[in-house]
Protein backbone atom coordinates (compact mmCIF):
# COMPACT_ATOMS: atom_id res chain seq x y z
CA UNK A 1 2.51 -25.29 -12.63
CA UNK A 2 2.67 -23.95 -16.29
CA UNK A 3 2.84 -19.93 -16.82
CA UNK A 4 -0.57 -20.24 -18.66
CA UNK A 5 -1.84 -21.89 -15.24
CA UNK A 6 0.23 -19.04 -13.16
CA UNK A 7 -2.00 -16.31 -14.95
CA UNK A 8 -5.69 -18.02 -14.23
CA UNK A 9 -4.85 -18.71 -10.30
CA UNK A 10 -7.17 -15.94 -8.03
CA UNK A 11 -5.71 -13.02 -6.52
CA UNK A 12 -7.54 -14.06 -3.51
CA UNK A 13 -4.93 -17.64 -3.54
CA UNK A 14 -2.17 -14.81 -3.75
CA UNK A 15 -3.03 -11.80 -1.55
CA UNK A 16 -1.57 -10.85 1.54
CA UNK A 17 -4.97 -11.07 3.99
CA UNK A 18 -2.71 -10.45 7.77
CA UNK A 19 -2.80 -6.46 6.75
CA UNK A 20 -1.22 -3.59 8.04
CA UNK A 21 -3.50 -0.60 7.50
CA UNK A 22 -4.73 2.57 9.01
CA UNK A 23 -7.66 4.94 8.86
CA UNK A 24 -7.64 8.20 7.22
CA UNK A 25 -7.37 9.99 10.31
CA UNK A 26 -4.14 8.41 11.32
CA UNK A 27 -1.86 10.91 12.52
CA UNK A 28 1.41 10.61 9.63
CA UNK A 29 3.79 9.83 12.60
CA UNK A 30 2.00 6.71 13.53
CA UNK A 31 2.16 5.94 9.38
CA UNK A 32 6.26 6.39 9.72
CA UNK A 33 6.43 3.77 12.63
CA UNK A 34 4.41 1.43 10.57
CA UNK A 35 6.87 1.82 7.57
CA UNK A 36 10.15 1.96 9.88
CA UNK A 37 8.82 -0.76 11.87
CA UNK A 38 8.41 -3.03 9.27
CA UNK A 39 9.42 -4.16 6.02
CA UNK A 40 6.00 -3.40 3.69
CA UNK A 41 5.76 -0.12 1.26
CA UNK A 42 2.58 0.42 0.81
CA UNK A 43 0.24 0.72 3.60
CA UNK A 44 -3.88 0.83 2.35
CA UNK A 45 -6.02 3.66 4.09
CA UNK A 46 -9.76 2.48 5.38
CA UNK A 47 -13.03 4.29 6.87
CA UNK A 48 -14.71 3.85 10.01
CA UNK A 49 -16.67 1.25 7.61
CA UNK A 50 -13.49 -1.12 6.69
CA UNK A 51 -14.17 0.63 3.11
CA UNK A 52 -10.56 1.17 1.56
CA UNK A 53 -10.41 5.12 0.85
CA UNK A 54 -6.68 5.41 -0.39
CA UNK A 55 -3.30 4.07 0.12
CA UNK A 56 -0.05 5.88 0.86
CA UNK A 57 3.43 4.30 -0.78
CA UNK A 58 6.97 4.15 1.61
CA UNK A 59 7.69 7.36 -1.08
CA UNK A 60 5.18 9.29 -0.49
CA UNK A 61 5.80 9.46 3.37
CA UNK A 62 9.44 9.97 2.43
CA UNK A 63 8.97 12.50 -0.52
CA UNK A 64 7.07 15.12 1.96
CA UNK A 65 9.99 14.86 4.46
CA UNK A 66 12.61 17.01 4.42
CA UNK A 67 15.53 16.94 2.56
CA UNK A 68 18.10 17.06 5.18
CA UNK A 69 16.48 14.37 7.13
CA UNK A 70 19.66 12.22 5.69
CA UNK A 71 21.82 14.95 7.58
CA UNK A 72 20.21 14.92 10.52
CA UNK A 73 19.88 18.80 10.08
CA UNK A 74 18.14 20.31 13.16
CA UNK A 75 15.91 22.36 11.41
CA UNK A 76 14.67 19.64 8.98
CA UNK A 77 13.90 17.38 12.48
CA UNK A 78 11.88 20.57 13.71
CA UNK A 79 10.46 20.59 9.97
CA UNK A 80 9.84 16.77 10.01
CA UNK A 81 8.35 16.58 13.40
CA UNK A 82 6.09 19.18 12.91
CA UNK A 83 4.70 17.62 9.01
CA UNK A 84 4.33 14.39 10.86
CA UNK A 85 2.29 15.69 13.84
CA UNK A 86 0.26 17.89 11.95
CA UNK A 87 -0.74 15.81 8.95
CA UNK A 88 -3.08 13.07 8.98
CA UNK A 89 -3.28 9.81 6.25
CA UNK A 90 -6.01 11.47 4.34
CA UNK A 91 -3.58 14.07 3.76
CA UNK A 92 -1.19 12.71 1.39
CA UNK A 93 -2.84 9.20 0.35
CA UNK A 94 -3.46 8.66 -3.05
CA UNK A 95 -7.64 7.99 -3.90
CA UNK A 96 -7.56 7.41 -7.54
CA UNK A 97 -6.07 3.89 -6.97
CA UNK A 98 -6.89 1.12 -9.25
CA UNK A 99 -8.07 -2.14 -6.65
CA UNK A 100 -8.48 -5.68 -7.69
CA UNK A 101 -11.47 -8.29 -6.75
CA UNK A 102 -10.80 -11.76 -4.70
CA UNK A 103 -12.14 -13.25 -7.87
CA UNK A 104 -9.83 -11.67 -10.49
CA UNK A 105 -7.29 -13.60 -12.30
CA UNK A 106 -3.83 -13.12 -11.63
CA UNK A 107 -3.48 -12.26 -15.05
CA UNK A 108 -5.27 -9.25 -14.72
CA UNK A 109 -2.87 -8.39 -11.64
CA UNK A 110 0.32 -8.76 -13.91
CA UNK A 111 -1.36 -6.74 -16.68
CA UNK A 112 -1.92 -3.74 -14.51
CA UNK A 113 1.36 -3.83 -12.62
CA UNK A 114 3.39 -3.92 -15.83
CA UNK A 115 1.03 -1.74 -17.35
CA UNK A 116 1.48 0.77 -14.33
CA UNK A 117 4.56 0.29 -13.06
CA UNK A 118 2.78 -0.38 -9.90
CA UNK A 119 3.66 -2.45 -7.14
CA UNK A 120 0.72 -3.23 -4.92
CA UNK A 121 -2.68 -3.23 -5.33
CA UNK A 122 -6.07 -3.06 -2.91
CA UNK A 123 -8.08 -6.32 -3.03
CA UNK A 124 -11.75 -5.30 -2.50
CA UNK A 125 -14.99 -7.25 -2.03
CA UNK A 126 -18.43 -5.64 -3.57
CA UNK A 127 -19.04 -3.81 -0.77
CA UNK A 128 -15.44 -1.91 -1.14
CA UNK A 129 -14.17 -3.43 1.91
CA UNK A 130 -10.12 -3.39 2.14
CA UNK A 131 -9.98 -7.83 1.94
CA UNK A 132 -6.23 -7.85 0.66
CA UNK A 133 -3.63 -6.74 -0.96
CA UNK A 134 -1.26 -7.94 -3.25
CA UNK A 135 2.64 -6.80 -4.87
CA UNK A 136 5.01 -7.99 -7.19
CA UNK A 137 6.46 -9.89 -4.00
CA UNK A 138 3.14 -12.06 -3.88
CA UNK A 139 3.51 -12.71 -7.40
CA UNK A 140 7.21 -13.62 -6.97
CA UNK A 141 5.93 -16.21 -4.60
CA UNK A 142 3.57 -17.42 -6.54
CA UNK A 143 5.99 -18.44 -9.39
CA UNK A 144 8.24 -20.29 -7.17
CA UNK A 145 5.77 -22.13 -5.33
């Protein structure tokens, strides 16, 4: 397939559809399993409704932790352990997130990600349910098809 081809396929041919996500009131240390547990960085935040709310990046989880978490300190763990239990998804996901239809054109995608330096975005239908998502990974795919 041609690159002018590449850049008219649907983000709904490309998205990832099996998704890992969690509801806003996710306790954070169910959010760490999820990113220790598996090999995906960005994990997208729903309602009670399925209607994405947010998403929360590998960096953010990692950028509230303590410092000495690479140390092992005690006193970070204690620190850690107590951020994690007391802190829910809502709490540090990021809301003003720019989210893709099933219908857009993968050009689009590559336009915001380079753009934005982004690396994954929410697929949503019209109703704002969470239907996909899809990162630079997907895209790398895509061109080696």
């Amino acid at each position: 397939m041609a690159a002018k081809e590449l850049l008219q396929v649907k983000v709904e041919d490309v998205m990832t559809q099996d998704l890992i996500k969690v509801k806003q009131d996710t306790i954070l240390k169910e959010v760490k399993i999820l990113f220790d547990n598996t090999n995906i960085h960005h994990i997208p935040v729903i309602n009670d409704q399925n209607k994405f709310v947010g998403i929360i990046s590998k960096t953010d989880l990692m950028l509230l932790l303590d410092w000495g978490t690479k140390l092992n300190l005690p006193s970070s763990m204690r620190r850690n352990t107590f951020l994690l239990t007391s802190n829910l998804a809502k709490d540090i996901m990021e809301t003003n997130v720019l989210k893709l239809k099933p219908d857009d054109v993968i050009q689009k995608c590559v336009q915001i990600f380079r753009e934005n330096y982004f690396r994954a975005l929410p697929v949503v239908n019209d109703q704002e349910e969470l239907v996909g998502i899809i990162t630079t990974y997907d895209l790398m795919i895509l061109a080696y098809r």
